[in-house]
N, C-alpha and C. Protein backbone atom coordinates (compact mmCIF):
# COMPACT_ATOMS: atom_id res chain seq x y z
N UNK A 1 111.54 161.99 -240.96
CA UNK A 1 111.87 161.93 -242.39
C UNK A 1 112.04 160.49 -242.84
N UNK A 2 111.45 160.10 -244.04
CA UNK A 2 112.04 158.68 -244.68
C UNK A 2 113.11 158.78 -244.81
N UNK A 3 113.70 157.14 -244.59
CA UNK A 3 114.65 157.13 -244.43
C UNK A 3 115.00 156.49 -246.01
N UNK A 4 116.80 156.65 -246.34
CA UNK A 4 117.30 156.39 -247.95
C UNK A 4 116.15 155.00 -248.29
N UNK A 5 116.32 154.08 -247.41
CA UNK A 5 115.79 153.01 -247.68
C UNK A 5 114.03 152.91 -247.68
N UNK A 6 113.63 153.56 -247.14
CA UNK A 6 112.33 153.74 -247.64
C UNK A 6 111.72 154.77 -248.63
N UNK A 7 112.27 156.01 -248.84
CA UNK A 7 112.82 156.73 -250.29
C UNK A 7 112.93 155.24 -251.68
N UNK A 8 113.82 154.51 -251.70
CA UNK A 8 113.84 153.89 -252.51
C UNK A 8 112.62 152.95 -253.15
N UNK A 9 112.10 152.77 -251.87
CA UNK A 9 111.21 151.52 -251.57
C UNK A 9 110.12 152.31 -252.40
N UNK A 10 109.55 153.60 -252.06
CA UNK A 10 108.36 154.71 -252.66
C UNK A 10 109.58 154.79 -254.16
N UNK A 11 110.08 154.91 -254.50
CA UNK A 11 110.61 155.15 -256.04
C UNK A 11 110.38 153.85 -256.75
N UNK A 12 110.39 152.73 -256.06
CA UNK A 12 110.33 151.58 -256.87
C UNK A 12 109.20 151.41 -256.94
N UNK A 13 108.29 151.13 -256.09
CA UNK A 13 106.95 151.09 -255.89
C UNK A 13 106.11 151.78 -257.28
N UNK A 14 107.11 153.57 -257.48
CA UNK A 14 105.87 154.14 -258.53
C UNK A 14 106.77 153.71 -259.82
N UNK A 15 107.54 153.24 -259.71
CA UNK A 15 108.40 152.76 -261.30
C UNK A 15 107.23 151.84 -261.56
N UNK A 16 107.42 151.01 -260.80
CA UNK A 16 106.39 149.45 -261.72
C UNK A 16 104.96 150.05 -261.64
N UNK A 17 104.28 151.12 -260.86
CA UNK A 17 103.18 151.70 -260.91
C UNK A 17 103.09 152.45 -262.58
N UNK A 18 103.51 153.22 -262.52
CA UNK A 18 103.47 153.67 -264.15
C UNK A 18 104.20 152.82 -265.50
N UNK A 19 105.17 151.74 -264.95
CA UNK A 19 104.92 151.04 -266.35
C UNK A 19 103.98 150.30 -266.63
N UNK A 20 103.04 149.55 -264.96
CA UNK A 20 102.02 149.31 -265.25
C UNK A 20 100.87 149.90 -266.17
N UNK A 21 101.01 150.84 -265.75
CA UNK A 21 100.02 151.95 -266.38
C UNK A 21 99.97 151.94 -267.71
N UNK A 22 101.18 152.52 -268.10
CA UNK A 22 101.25 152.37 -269.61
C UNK A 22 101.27 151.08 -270.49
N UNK A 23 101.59 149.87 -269.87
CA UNK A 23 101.26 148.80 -270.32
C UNK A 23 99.58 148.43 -270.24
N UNK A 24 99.07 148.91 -269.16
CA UNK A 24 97.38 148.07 -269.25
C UNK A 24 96.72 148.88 -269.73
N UNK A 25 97.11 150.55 -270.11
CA UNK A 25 96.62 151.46 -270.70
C UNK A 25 96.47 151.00 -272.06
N UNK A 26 97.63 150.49 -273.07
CA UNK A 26 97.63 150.53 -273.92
C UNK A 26 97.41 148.81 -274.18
N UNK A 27 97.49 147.64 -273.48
CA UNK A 27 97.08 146.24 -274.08
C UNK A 27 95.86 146.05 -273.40
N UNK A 28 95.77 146.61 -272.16
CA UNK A 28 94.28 145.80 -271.00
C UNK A 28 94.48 145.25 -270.82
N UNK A 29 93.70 144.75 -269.49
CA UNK A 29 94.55 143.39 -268.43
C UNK A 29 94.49 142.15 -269.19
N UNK A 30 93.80 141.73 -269.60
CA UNK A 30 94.52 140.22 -270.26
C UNK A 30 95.17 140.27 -270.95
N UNK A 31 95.98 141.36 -271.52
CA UNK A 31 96.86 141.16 -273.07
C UNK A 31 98.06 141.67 -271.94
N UNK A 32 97.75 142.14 -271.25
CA UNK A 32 99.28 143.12 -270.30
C UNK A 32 99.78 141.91 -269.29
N UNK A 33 101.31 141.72 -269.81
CA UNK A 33 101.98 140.82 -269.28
C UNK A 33 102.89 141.08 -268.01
N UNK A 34 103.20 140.62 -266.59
CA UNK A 34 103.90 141.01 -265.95
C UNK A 34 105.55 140.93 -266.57
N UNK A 35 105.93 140.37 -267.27
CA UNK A 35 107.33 140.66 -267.78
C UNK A 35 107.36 141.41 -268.37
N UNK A 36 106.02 142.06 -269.42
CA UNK A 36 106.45 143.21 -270.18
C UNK A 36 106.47 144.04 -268.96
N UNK A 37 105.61 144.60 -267.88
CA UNK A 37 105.70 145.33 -267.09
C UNK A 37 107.47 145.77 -266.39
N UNK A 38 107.43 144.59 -266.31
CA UNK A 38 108.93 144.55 -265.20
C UNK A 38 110.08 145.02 -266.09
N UNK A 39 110.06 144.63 -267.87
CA UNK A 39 111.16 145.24 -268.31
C UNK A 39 110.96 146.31 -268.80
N UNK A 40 109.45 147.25 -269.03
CA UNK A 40 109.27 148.81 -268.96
C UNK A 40 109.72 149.72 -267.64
N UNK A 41 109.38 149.29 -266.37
CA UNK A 41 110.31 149.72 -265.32
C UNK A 41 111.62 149.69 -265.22
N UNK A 42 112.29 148.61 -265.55
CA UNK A 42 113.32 148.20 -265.70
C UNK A 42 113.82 147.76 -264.44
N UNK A 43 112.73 146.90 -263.82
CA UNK A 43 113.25 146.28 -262.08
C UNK A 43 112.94 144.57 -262.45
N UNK A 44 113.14 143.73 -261.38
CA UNK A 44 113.17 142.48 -261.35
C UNK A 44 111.21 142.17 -260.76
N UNK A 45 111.02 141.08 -261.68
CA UNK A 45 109.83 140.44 -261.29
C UNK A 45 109.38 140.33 -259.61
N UNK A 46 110.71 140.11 -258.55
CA UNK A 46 110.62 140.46 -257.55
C UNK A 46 109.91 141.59 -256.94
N UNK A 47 110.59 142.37 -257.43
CA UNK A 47 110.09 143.92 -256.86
C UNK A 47 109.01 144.41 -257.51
N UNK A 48 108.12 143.58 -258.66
CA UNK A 48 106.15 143.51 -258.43
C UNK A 48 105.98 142.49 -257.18
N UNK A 49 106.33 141.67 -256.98
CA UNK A 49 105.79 140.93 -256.14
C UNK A 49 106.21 141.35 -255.08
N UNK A 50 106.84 142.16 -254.53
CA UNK A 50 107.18 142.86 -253.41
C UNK A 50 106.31 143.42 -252.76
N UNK A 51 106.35 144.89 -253.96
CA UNK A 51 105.60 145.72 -253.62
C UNK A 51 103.50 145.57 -253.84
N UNK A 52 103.26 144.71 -254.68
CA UNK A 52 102.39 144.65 -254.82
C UNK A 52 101.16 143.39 -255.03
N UNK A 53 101.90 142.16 -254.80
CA UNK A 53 101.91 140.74 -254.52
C UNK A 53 101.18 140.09 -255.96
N UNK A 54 100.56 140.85 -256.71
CA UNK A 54 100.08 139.85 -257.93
C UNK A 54 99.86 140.80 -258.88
N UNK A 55 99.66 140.57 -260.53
CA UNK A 55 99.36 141.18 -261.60
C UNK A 55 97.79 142.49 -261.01
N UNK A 56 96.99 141.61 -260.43
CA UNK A 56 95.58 141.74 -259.98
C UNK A 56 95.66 142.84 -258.44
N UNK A 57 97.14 142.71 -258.11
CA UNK A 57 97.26 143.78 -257.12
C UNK A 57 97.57 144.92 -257.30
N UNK A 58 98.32 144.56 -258.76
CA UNK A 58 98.78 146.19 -259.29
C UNK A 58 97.58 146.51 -260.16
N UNK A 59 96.82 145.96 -260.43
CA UNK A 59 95.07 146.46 -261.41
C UNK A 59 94.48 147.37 -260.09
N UNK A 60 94.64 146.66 -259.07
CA UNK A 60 93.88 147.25 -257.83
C UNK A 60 94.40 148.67 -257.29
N UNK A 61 95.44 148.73 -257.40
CA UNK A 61 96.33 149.85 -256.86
C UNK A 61 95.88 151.06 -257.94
N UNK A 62 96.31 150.77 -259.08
CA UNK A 62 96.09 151.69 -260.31
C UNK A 62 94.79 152.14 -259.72
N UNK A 63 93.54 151.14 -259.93
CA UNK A 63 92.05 151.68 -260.10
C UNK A 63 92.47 152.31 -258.96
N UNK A 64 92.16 152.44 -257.29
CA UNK A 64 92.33 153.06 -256.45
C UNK A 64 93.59 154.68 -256.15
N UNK A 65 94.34 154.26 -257.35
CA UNK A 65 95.24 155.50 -256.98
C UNK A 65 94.65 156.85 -258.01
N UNK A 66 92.94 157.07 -258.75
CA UNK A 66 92.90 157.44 -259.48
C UNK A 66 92.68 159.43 -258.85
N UNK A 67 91.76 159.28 -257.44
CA UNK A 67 91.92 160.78 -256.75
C UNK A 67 93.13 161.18 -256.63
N UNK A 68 94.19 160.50 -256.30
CA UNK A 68 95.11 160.81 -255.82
C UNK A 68 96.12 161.98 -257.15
N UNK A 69 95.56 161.23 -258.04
CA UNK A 69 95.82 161.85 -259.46
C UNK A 69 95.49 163.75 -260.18
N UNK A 70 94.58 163.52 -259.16
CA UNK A 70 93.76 164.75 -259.16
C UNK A 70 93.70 165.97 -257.80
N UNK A 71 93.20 164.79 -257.01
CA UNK A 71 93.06 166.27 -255.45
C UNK A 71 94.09 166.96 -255.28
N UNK A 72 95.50 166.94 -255.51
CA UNK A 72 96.80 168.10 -255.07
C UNK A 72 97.26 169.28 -256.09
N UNK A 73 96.08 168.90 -257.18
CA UNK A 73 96.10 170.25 -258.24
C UNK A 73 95.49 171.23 -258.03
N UNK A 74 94.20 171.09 -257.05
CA UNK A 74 92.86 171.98 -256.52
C UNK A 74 93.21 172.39 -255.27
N UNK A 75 92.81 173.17 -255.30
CA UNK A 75 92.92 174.41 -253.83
C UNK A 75 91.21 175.11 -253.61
N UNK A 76 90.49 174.78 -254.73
CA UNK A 76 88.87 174.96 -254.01
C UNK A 76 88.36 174.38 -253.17
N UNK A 77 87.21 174.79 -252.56
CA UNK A 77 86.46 174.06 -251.90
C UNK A 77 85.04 174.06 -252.24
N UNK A 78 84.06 173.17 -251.56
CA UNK A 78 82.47 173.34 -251.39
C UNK A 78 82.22 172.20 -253.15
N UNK A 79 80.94 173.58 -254.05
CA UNK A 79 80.68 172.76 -255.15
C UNK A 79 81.89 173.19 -256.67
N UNK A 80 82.51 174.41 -256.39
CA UNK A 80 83.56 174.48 -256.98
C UNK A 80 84.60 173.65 -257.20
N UNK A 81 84.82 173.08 -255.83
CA UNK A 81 85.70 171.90 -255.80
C UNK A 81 85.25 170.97 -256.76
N UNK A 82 84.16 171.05 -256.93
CA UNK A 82 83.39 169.02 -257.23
C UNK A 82 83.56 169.59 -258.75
N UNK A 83 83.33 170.65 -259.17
CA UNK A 83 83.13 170.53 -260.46
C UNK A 83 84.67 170.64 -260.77
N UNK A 84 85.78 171.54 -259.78
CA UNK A 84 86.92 170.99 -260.69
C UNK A 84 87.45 169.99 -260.94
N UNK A 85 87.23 169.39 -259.87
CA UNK A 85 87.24 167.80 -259.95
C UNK A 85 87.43 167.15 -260.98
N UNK A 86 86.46 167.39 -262.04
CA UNK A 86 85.50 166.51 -262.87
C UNK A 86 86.49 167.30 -264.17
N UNK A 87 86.58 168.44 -263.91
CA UNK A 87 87.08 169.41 -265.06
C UNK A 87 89.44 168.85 -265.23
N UNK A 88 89.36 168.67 -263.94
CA UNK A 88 91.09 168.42 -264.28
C UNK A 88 91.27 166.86 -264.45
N UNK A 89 90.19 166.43 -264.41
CA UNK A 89 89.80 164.82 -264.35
C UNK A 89 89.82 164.17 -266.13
N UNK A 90 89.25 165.70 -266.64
CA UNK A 90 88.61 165.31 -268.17
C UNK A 90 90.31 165.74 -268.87
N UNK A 91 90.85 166.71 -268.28
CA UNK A 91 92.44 166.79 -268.78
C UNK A 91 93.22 166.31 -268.89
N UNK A 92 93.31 165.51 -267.34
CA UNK A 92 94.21 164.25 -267.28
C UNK A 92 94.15 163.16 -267.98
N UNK A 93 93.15 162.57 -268.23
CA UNK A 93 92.76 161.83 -269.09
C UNK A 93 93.47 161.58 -270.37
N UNK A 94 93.61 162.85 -270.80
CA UNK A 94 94.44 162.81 -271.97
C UNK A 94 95.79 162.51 -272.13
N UNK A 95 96.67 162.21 -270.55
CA UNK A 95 97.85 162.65 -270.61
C UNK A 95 98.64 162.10 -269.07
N UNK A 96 97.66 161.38 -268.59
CA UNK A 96 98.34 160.34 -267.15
C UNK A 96 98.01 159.06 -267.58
N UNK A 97 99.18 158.30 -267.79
CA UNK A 97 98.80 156.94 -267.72
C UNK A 97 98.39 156.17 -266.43
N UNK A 98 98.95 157.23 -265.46
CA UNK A 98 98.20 156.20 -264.40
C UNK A 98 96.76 156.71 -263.97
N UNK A 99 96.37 157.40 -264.18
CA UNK A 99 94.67 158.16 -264.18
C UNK A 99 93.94 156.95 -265.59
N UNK A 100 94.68 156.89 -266.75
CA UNK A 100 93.85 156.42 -267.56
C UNK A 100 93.63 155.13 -267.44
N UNK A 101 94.88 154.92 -267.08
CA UNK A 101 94.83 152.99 -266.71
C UNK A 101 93.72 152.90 -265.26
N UNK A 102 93.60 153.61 -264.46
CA UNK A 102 92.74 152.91 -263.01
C UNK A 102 90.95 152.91 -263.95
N UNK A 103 91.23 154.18 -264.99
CA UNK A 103 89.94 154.03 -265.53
C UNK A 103 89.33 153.37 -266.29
N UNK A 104 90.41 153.02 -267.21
CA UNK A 104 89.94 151.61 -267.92
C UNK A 104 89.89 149.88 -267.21
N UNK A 105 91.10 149.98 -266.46
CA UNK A 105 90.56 148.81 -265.34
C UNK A 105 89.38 148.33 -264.82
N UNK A 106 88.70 149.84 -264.05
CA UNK A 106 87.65 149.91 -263.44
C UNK A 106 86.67 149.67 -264.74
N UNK A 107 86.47 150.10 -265.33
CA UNK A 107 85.07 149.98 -266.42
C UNK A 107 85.34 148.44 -266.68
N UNK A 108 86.37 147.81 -267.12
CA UNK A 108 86.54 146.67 -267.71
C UNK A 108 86.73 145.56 -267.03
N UNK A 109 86.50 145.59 -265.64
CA UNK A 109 87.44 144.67 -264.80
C UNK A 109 86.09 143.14 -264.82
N UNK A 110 84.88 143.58 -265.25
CA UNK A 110 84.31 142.25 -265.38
C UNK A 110 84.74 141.18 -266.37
N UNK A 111 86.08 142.06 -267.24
CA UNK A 111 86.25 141.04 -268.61
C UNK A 111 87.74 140.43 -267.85
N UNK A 112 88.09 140.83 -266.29
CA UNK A 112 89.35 139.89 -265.93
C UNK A 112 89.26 139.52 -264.80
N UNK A 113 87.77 139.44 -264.22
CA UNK A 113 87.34 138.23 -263.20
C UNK A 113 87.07 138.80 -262.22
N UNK A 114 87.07 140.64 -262.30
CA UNK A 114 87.03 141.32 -261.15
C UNK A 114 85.76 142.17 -260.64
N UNK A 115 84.85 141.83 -259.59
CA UNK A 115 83.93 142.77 -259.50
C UNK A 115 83.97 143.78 -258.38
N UNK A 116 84.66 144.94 -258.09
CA UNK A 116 84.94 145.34 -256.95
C UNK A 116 84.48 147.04 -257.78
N UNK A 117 83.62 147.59 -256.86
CA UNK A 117 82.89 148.69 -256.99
C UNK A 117 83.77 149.88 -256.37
N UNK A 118 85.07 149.45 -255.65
CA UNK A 118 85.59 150.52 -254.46
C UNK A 118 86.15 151.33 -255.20
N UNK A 119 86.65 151.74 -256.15
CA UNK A 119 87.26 152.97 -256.69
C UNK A 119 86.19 153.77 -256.99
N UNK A 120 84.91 153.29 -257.88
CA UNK A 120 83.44 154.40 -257.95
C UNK A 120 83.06 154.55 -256.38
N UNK A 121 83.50 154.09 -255.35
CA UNK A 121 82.70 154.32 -254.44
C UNK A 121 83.80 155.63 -253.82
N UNK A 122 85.07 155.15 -253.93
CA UNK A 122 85.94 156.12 -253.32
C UNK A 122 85.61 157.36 -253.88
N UNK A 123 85.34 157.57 -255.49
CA UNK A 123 85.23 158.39 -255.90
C UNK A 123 84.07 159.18 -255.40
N UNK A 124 82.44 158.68 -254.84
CA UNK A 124 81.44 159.17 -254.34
C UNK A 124 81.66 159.25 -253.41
N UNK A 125 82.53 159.25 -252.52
CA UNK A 125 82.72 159.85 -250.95
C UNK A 125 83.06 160.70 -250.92
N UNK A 126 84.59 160.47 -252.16
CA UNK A 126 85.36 161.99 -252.08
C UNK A 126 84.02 162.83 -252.47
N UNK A 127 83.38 162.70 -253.87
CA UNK A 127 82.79 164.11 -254.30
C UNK A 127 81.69 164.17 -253.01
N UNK A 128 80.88 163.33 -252.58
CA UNK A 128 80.53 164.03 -251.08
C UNK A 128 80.62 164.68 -250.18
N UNK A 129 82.34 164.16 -249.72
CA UNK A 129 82.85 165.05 -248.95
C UNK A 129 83.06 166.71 -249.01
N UNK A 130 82.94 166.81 -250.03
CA UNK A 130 82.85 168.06 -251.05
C UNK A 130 81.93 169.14 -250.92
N UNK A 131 80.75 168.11 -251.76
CA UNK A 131 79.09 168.60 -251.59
C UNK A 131 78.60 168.65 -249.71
N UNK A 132 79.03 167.98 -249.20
CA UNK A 132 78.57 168.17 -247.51
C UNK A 132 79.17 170.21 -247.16
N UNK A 133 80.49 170.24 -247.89
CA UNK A 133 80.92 171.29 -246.88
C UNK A 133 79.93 172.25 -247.82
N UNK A 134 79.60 172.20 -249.45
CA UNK A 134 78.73 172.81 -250.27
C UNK A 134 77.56 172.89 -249.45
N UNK A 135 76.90 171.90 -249.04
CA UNK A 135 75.75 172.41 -248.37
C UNK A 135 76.09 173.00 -246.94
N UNK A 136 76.62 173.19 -246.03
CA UNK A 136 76.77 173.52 -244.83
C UNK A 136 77.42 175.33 -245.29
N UNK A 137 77.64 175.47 -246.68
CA UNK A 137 78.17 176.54 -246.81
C UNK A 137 77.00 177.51 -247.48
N UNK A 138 75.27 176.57 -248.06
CA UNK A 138 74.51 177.54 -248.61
C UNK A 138 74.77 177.44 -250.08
N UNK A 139 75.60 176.45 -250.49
CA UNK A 139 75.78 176.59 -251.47
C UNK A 139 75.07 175.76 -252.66
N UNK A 140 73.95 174.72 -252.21
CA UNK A 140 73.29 174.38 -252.76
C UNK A 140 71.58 174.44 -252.82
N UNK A 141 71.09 173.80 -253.49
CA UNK A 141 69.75 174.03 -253.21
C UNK A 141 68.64 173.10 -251.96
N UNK A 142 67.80 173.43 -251.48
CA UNK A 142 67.68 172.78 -250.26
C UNK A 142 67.21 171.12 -250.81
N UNK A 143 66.50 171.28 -251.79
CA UNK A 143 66.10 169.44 -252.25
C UNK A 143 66.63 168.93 -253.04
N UNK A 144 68.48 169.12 -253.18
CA UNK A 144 69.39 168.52 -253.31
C UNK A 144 70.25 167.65 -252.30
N UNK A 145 70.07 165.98 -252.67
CA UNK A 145 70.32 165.10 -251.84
C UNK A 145 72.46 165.06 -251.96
N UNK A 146 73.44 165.63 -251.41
CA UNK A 146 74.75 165.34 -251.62
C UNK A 146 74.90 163.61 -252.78
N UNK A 147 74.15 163.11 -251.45
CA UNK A 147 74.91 161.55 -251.72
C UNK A 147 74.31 161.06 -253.11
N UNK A 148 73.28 161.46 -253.26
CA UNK A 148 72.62 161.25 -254.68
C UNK A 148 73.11 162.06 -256.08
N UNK A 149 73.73 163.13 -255.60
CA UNK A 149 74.18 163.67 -256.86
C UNK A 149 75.73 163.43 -257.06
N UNK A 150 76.22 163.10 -256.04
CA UNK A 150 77.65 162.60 -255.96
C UNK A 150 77.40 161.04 -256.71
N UNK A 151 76.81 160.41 -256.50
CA UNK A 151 76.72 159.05 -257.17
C UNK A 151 76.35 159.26 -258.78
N UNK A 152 75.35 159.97 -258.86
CA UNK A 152 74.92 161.03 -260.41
C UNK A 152 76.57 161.20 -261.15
N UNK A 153 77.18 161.94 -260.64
CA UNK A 153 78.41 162.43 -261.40
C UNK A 153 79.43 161.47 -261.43
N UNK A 154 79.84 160.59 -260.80
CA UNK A 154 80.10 159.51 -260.77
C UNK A 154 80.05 158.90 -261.89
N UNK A 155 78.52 158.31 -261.90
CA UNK A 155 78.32 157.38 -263.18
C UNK A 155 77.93 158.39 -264.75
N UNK A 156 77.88 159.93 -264.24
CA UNK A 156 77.86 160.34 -265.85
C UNK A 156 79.12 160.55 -266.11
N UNK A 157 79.89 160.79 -265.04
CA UNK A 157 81.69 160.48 -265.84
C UNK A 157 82.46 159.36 -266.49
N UNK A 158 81.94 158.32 -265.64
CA UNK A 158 82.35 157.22 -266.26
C UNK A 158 81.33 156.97 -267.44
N UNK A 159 80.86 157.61 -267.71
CA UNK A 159 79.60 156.97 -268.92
C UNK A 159 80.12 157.81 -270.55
N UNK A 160 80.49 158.83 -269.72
CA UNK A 160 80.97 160.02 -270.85
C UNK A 160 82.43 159.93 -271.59
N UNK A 161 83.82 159.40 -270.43
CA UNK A 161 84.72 158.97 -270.98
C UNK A 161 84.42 157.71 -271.73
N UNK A 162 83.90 156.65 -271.39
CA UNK A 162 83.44 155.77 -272.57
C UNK A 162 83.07 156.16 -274.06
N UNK A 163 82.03 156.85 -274.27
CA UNK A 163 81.58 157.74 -275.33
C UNK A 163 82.44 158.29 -276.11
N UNK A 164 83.11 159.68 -274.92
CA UNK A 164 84.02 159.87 -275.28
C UNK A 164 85.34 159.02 -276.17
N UNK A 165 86.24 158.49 -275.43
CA UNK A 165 86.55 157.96 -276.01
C UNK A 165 86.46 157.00 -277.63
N UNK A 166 85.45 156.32 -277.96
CA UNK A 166 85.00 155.98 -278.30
C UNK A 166 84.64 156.63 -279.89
N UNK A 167 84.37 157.91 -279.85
CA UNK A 167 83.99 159.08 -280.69
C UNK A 167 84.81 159.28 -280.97
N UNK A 168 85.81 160.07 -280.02
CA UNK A 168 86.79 160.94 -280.13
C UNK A 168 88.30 160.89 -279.81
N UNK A 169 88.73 159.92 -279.31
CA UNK A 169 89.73 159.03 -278.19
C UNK A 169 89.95 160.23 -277.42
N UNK A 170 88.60 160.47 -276.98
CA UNK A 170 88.63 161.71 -275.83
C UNK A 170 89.06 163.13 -276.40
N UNK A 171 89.04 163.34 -277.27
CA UNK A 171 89.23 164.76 -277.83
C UNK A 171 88.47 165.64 -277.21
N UNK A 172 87.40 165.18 -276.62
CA UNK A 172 85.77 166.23 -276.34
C UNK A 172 85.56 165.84 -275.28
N UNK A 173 86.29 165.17 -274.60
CA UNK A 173 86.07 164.73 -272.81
C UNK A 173 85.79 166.15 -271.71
N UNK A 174 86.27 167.16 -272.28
CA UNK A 174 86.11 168.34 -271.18
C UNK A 174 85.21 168.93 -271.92
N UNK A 175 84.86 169.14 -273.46
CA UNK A 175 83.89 169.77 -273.63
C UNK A 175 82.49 169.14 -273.24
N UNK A 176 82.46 167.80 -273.09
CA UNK A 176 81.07 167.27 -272.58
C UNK A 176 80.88 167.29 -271.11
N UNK A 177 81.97 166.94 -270.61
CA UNK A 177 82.18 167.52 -268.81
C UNK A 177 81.42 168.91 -268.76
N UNK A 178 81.97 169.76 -269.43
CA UNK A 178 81.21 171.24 -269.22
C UNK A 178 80.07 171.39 -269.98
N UNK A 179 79.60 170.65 -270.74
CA UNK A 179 78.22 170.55 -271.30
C UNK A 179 77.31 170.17 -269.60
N UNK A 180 78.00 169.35 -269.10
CA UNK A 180 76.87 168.49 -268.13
C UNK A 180 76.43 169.46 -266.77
N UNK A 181 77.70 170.30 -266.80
CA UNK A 181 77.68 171.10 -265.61
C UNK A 181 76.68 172.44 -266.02
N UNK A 182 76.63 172.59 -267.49
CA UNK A 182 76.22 173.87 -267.89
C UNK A 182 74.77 173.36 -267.82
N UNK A 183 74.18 171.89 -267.71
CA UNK A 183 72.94 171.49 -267.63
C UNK A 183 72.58 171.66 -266.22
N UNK A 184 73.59 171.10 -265.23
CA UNK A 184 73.64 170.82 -264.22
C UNK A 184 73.66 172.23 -262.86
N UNK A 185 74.15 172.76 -263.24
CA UNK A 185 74.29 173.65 -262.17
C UNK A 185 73.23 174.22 -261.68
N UNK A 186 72.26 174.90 -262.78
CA UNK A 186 70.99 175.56 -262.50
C UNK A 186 69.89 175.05 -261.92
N UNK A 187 70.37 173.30 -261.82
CA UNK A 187 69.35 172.80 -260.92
C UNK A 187 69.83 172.31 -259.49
N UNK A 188 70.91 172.55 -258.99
CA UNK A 188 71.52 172.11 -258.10
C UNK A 188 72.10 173.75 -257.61
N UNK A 189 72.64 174.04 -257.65
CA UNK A 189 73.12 175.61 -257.16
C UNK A 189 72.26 176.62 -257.05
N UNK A 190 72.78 176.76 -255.46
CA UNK A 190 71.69 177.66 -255.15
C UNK A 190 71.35 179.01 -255.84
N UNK A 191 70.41 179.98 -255.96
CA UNK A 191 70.72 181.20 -256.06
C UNK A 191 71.26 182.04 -256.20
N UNK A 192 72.18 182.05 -254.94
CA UNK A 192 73.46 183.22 -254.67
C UNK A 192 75.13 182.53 -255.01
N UNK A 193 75.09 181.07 -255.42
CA UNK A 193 76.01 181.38 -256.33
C UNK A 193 76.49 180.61 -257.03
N UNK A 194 75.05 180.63 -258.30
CA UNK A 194 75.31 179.45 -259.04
C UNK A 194 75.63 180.25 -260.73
N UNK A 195 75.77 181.99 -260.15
CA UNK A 195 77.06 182.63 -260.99
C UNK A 195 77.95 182.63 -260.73
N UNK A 196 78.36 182.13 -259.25
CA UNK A 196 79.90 182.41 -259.83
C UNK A 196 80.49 181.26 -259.71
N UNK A 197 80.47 180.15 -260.00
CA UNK A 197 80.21 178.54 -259.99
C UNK A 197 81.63 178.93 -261.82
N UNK A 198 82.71 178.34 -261.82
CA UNK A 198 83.47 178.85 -263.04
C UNK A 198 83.32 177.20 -263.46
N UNK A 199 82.78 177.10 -264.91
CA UNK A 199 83.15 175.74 -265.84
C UNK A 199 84.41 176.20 -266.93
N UNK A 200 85.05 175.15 -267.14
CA UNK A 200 85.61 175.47 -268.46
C UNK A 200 87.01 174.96 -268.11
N UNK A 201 88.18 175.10 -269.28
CA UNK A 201 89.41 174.36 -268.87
C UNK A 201 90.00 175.62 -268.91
N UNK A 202 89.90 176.86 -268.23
CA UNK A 202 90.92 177.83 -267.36
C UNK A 202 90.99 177.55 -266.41
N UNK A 203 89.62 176.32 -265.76
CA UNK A 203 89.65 176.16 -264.25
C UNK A 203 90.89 174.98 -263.93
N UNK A 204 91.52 174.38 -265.05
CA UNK A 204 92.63 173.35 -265.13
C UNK A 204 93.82 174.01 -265.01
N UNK A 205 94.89 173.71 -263.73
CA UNK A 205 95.92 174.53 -263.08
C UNK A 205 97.13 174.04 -264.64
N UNK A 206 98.01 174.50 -264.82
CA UNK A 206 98.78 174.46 -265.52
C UNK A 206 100.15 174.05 -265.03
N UNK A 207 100.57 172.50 -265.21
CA UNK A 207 101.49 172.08 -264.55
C UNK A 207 102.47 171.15 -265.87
C-alpha cells in the first residue's frame, strides 16, 4: 500500500496537473503562466518544480496523460473498443480539462517550440492494440491493415476536434465522430459483425 507520504505526493502531483489544465486550456502555453498555475492549485512554485521540473514538463505530462483519461471508463474489447474510444473521447472533450488541455497542447505545440509526435503515437498503439485483438478475433476485414487504420483515426480525430471546435466549440464533436464510423465501419468490419458494432453516445458510460 502507499504510504501517507506518497498518497500526498500523487494528490499534489494531480492538484498542479489540473490547474494546469485549466489554465493552458483556457490561455495556451504562451499566455499560461506558472504562477497563475501554482495559485489555481493553491501549492508553492516548488511543488511544480518538484513534481514536474519545468512549465514544458507539465505541457508534456498533460499531452501524454490524455488515454489515461479515457481507457478506465470502457470494459469492451476488439473494434468495439476502438470505436468507444473515439466515442467517450468526443464527450470528454466537452468537460475534462485535463483531456482538453493534452489536446490542445498537442495540436499547438509547434507555436511553443515543441515538436514531439509521442502522444499521437501513444494514441496509435493504444488503438492498435485494440484492432490486433479485432483481427485475431475475425472481426475485421482481411485487407484491412490495423496499423494503418489506427493511424487513419488518429489523425481524423484530431482533424475533426479542430473543425469541430472551431464551428461549434465542439457542440457536434460526437455527432461527427459517429458520422465517420457510420462511413467507416462498412469498409473495415467484417461481415459477421459489422451489425452489431454500437455507434452513438449510449455507448458513453455515465459517470
Amino acid at each position: 500500500m502507499p504510504t501517507v507520504k506518497a498518497e500526498r505526493a500523487i494528490r499534489t502531483r494531480q492538484r498542479v496537473l489540473l490547474a494546469a489544465a485549466e489554465i493552458f486550456d483556457e490561455a495556451g502555453y504562451e499566455n499560461a503562466a506558472v504562477s497563475q498555475i501554482v495559485e489555481r492549485a493553491g501549492l508553492t512554485l516548488g511543488a511544480l518544480y518538484f513534481h514536474f521540473g519545468s512549465k514544458q514538463g507539465l505541457a508534456e505530462a498533460l499531452m501524454n496523460a490524455q488515454p489515461a483519461t479515457i481507457e478506465p471508463h470502457l470494459e469492451s474489447t476488439g473494434l468495439q473498443r476502438l470505436v468507444d474510444i473515439t466515442l467517450v473521447w468526443a464527450d470528454r472533450m466537452k468537460r475534462d480539462p485535463i483531456l482538453r488541455a493534452g489536446v490542445r497542447l498537442a495540436v499547438e505545440q509547434g507555436s511553443h517550440g515543441m515538436n514531439d509526435a509521442s502522444s499521437f503515437e501513444e494514441w496509435r498503439a493504444l488503438m492498435r492494440s485494440h484492432l490486433d485483438v479485432a483481427r485475431s478475433d475475425g472481426e475485421l476485414r482481411e485487407e484491412v491493415d490495423p496499423d494503418r487504420l489506427a493511424r487513419f483515426v488518429v489523425g481524423a480525430c484530431t482533424g475533426m476536434q479542430v473543425y469541430s471546435n472551431l464551428a461549434t466549440k465542439r457542440a457536434d464533436l460526437m455527432e461527427r465522430v459517429c458520422d465517420m464510423w457510420d462511413l467507416l465501419l462498412p469498409r473495415v468490419a467484417s461481415a459477421s459483425v459489422v451489425g452489431d458494432i454500437q455507434v452513438g453516445p449510449t455507448r458513453v458510460p455515465v459517470s
